[in-house]
PDB file of N, CA and C in Angstrom:
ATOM      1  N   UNK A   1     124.750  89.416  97.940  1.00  0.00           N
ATOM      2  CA  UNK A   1     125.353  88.478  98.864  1.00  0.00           C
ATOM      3  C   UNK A   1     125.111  87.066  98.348  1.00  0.00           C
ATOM      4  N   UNK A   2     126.181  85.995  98.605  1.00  0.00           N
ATOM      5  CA  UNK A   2     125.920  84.717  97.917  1.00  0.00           C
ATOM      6  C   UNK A   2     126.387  83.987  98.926  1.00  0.00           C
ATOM      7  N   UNK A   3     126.726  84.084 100.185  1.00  0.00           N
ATOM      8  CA  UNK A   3     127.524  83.114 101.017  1.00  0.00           C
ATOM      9  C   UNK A   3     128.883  83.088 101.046  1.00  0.00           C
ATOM     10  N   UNK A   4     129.382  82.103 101.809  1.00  0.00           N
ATOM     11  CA  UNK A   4     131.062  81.805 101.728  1.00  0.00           C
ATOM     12  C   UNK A   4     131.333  81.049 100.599  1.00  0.00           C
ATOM     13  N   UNK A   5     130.453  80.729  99.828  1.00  0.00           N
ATOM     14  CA  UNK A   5     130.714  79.956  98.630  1.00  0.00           C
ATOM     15  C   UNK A   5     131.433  81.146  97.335  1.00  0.00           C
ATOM     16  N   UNK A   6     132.447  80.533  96.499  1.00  0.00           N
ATOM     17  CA  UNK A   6     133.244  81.509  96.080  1.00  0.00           C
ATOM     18  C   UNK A   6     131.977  81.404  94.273  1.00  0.00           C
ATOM     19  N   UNK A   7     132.387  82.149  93.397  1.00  0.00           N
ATOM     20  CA  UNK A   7     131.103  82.667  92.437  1.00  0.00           C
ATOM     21  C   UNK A   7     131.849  82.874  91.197  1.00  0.00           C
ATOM     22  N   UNK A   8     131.027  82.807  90.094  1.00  0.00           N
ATOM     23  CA  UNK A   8     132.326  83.422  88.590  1.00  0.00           C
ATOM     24  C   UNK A   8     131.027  84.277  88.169  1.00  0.00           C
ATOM     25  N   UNK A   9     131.410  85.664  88.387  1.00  0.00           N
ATOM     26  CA  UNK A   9     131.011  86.589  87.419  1.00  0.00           C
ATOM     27  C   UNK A   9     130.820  86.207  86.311  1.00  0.00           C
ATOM     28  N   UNK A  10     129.260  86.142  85.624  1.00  0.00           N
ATOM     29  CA  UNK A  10     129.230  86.136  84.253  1.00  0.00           C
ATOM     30  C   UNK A  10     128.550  88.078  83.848  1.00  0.00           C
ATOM     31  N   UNK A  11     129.202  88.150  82.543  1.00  0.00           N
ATOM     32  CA  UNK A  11     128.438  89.005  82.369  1.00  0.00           C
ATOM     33  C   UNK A  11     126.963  89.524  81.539  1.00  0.00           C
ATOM     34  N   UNK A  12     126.270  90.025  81.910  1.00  0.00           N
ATOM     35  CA  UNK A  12     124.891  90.111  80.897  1.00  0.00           C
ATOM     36  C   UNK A  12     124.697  90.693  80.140  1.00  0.00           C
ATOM     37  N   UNK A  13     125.886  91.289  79.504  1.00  0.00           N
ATOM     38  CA  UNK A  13     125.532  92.211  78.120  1.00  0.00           C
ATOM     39  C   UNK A  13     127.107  92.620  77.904  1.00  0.00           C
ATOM     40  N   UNK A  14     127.689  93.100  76.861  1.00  0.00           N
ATOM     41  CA  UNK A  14     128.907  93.182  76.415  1.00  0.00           C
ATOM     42  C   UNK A  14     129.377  94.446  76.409  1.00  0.00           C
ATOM     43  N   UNK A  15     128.430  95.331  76.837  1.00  0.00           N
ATOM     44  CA  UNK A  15     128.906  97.228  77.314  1.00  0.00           C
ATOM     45  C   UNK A  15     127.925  97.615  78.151  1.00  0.00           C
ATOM     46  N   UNK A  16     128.225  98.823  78.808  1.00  0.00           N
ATOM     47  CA  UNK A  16     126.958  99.454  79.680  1.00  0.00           C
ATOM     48  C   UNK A  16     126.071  99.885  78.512  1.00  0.00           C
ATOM     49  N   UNK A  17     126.548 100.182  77.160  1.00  0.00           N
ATOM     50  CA  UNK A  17     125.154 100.930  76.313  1.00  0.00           C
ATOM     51  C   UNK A  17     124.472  99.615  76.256  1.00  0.00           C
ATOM     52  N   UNK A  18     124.862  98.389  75.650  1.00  0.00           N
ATOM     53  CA  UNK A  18     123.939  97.037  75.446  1.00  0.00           C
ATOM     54  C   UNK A  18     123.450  96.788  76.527  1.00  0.00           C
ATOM     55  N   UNK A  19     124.004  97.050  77.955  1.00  0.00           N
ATOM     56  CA  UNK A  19     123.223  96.418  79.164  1.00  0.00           C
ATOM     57  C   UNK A  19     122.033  97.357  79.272  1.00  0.00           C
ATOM     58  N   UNK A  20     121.890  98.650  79.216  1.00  0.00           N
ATOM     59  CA  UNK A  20     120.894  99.759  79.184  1.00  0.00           C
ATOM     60  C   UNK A  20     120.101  99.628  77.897  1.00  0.00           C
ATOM     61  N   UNK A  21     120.198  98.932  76.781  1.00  0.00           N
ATOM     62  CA  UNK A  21     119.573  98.765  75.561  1.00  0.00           C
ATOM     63  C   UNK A  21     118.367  97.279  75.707  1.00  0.00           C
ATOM     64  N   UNK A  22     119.193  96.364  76.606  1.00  0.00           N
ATOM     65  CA  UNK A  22     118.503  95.043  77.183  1.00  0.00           C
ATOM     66  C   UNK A  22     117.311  95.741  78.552  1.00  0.00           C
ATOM     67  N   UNK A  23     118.035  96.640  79.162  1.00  0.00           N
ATOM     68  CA  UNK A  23     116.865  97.343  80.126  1.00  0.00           C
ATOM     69  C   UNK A  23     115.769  97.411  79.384  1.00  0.00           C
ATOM     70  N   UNK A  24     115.708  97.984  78.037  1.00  0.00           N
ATOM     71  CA  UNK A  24     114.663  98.948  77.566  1.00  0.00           C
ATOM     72  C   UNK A  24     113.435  97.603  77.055  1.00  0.00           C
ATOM     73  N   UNK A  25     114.507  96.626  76.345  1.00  0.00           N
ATOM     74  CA  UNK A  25     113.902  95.497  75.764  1.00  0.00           C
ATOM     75  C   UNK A  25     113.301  94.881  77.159  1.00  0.00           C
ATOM     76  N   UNK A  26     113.947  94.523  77.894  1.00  0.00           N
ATOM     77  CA  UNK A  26     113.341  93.851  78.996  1.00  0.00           C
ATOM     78  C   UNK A  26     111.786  94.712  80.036  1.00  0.00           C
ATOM     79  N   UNK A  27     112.003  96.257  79.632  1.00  0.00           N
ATOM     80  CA  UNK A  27     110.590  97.125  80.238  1.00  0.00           C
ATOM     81  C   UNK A  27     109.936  96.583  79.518  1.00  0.00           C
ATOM     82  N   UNK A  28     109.688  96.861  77.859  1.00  0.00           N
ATOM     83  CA  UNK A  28     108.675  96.102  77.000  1.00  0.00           C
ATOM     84  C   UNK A  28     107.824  95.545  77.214  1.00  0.00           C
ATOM     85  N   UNK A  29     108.782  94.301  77.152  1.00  0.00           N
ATOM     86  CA  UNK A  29     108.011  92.775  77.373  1.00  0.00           C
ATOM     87  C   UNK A  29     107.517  93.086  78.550  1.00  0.00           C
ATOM     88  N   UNK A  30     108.292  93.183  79.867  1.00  0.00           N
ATOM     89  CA  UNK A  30     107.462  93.525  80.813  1.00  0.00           C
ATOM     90  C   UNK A  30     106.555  93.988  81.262  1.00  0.00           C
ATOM     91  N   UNK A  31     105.620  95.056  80.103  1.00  0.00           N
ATOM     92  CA  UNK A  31     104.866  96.025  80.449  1.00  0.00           C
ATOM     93  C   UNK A  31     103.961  95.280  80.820  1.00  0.00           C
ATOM     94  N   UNK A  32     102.673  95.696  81.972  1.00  0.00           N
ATOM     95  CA  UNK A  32     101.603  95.185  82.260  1.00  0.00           C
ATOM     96  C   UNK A  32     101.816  93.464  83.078  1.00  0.00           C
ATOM     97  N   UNK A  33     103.414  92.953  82.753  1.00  0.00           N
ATOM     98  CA  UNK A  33     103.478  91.941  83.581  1.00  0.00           C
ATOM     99  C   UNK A  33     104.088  91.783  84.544  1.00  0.00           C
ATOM    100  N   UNK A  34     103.958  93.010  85.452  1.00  0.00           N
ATOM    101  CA  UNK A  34     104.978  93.053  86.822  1.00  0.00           C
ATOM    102  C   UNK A  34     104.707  92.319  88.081  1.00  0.00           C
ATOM    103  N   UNK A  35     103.803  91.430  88.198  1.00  0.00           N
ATOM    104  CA  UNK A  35     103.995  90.013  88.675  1.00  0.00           C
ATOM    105  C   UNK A  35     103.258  88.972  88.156  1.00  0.00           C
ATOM    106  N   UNK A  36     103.557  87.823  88.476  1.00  0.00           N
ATOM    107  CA  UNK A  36     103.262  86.626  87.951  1.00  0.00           C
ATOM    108  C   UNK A  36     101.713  86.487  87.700  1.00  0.00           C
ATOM    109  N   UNK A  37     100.834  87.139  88.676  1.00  0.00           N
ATOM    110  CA  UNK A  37      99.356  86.943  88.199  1.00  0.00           C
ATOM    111  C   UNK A  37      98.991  87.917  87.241  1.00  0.00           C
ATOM    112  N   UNK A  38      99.675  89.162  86.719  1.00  0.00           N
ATOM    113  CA  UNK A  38      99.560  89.772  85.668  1.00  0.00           C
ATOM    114  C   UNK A  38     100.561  88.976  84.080  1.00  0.00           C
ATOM    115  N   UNK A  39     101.214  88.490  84.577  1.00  0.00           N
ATOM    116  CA  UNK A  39     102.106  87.604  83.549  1.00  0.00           C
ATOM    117  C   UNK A  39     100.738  86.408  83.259  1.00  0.00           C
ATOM    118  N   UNK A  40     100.562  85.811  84.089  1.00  0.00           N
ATOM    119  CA  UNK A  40      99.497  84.397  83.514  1.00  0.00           C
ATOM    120  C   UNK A  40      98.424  85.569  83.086  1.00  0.00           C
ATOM    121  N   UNK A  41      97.756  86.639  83.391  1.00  0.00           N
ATOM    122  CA  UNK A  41      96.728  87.310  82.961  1.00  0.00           C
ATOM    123  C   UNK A  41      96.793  87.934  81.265  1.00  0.00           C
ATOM    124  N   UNK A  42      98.065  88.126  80.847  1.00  0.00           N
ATOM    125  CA  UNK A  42      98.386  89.171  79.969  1.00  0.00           C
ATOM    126  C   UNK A  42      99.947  88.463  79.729  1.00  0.00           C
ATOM    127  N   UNK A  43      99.726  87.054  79.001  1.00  0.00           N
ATOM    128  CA  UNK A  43     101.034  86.219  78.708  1.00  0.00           C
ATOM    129  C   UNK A  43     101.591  86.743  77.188  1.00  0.00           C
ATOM    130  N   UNK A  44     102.768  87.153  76.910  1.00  0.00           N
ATOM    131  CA  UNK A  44     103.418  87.373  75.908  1.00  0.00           C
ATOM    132  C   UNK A  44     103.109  86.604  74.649  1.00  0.00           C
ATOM    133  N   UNK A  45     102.978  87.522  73.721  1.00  0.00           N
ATOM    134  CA  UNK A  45     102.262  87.130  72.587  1.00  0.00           C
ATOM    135  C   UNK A  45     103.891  86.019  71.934  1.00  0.00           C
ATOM    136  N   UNK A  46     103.853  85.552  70.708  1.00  0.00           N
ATOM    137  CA  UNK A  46     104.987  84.879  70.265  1.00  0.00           C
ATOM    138  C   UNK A  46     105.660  85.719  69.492  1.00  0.00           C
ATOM    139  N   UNK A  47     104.799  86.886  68.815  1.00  0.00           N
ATOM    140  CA  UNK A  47     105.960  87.871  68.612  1.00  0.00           C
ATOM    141  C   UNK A  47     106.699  88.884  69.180  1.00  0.00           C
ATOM    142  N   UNK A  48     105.714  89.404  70.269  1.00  0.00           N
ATOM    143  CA  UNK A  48     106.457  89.588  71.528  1.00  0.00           C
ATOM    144  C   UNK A  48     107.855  89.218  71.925  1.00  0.00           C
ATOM    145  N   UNK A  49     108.219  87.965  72.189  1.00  0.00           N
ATOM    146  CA  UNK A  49     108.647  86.443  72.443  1.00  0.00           C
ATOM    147  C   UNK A  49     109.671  86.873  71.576  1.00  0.00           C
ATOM    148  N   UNK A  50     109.656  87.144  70.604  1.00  0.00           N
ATOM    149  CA  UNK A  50     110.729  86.615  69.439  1.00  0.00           C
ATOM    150  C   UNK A  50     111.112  87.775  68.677  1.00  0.00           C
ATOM    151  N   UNK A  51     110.991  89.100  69.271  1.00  0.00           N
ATOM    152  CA  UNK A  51     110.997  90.092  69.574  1.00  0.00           C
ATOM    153  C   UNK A  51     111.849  90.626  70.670  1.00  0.00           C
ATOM    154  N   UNK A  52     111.812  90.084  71.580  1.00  0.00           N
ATOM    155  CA  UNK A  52     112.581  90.364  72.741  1.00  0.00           C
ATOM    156  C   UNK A  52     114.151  89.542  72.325  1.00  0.00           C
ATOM    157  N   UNK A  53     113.579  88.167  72.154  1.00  0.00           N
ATOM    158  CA  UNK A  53     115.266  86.981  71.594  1.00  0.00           C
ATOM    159  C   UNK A  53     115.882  87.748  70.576  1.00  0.00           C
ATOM    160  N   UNK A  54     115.079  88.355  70.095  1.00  0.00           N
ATOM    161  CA  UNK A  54     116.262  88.463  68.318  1.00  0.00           C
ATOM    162  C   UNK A  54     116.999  89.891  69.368  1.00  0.00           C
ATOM    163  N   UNK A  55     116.085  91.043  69.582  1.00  0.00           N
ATOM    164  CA  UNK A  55     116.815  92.110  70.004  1.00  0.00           C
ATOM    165  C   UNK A  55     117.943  91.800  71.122  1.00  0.00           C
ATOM    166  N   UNK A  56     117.916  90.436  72.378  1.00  0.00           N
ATOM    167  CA  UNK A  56     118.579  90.153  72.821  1.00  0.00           C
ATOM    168  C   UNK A  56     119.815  89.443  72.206  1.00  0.00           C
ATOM    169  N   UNK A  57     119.632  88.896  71.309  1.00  0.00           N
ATOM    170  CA  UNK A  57     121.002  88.221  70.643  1.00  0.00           C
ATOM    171  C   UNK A  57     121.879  89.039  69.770  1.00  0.00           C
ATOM    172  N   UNK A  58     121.135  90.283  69.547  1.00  0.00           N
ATOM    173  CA  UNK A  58     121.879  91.183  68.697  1.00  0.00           C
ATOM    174  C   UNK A  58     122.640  92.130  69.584  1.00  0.00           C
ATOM    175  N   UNK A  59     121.951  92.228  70.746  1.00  0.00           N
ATOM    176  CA  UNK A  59     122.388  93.163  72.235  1.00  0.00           C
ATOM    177  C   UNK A  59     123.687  92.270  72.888  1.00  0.00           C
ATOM    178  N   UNK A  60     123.055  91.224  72.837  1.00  0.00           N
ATOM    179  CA  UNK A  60     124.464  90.581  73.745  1.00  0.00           C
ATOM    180  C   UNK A  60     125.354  89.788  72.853  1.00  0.00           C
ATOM    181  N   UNK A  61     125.584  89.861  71.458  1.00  0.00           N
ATOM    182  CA  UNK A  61     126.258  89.630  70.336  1.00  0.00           C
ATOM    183  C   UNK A  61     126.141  87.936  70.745  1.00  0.00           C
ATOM    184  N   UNK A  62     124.991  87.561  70.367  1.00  0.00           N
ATOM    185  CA  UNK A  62     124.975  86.194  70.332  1.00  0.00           C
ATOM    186  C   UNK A  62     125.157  85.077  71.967  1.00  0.00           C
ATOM    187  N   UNK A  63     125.909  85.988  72.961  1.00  0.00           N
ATOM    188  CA  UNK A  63     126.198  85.381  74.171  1.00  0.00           C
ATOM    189  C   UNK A  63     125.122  84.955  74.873  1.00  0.00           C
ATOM    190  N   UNK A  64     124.881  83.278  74.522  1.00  0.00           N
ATOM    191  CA  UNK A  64     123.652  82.765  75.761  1.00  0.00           C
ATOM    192  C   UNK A  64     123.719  82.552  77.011  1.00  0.00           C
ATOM    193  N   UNK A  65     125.310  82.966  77.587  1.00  0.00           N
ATOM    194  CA  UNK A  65     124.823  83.084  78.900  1.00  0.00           C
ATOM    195  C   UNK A  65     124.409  84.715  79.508  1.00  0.00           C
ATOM    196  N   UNK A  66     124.084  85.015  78.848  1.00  0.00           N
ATOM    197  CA  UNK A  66     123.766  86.645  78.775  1.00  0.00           C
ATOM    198  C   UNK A  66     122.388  86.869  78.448  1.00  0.00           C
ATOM    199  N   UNK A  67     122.132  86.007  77.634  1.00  0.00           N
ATOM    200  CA  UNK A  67     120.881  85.916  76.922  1.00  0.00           C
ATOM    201  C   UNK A  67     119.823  84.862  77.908  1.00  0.00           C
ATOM    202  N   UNK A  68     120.154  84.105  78.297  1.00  0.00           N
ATOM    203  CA  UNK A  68     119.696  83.704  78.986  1.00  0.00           C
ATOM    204  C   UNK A  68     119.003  84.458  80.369  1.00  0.00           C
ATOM    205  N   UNK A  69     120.285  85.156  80.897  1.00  0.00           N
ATOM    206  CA  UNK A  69     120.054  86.121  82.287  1.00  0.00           C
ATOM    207  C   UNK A  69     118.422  86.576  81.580  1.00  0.00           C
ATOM    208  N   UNK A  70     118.007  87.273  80.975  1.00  0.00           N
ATOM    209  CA  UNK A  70     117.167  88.554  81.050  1.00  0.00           C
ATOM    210  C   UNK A  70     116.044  87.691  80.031  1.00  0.00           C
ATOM    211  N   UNK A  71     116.411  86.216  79.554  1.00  0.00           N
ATOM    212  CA  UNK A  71     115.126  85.260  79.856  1.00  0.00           C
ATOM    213  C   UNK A  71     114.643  84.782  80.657  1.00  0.00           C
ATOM    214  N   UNK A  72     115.538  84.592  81.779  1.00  0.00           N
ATOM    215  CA  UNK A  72     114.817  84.335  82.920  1.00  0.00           C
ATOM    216  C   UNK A  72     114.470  85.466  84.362  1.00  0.00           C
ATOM    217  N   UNK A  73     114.864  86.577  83.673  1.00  0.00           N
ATOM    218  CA  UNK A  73     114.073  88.130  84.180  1.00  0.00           C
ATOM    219  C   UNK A  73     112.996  88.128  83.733  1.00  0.00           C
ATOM    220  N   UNK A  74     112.685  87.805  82.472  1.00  0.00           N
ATOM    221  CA  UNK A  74     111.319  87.864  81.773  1.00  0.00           C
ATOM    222  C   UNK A  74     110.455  86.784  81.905  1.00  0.00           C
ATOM    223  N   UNK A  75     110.587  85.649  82.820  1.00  0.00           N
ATOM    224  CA  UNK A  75     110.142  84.741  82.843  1.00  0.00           C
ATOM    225  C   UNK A  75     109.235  83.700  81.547  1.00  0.00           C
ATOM    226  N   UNK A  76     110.288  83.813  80.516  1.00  0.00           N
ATOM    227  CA  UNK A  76     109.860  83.040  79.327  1.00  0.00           C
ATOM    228  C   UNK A  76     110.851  81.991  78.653  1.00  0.00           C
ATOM    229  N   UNK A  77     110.174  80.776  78.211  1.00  0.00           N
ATOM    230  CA  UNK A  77     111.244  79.855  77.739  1.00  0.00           C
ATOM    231  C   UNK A  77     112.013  79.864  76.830  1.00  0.00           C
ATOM    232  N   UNK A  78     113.182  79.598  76.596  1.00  0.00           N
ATOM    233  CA  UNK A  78     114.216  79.697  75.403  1.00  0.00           C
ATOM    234  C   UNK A  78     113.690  79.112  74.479  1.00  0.00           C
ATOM    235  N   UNK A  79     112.778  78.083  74.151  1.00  0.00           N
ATOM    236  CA  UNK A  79     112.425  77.197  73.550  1.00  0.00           C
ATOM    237  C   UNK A  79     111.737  78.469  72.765  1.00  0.00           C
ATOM    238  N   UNK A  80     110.847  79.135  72.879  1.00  0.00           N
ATOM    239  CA  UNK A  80     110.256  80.367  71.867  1.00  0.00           C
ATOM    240  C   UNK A  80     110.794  81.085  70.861  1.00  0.00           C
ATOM    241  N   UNK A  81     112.232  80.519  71.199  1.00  0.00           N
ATOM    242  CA  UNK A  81     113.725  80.916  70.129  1.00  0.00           C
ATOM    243  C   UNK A  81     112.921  80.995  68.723  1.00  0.00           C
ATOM    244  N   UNK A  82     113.137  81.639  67.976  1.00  0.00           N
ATOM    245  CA  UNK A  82     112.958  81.518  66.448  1.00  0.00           C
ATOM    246  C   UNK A  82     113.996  81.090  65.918  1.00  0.00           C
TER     247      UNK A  82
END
């Protein structure tokens, strides 16, 4: 639900296999950080980090507004970009 305000579908991955391939990448990283006081406890290493970006840019064929979505699922900055 978003309101009476009208919305533009973006999409987050470029097939259901890449959107289910970004799932798997996105459990990963996630492991052990399923909320924020386990995230500050057990913060993503930088290869981690750059690990997750490369497999995401190859998953969503380069698309940063796609790439973006499931950086900010993972709660980590773009700036970690390699």
């Amino acid at each position: 639900m978003h309101g009476t305000d009208s919305w533009d579908a973006q999409l987050v991955a470029p097939s259901l296999e890449s959107f289910w391939k970004c799932v798997v990448l996105f459990r990963e990283i996630a492991r052990n950080r399923a909320n924020p006081v386990q995230l500050e406890m057990n913060p993503p290493a930088d290869e981690e980090i750059n690990a997750f970006l490369n497999g995401l840019h190859r998953l969503c064929d380069g698309n940063e507004t796609a790439i973006s979505f499931w950086v900010v699922q993972a709660e980590i900055g773009m700036e970690s970009e390699s």
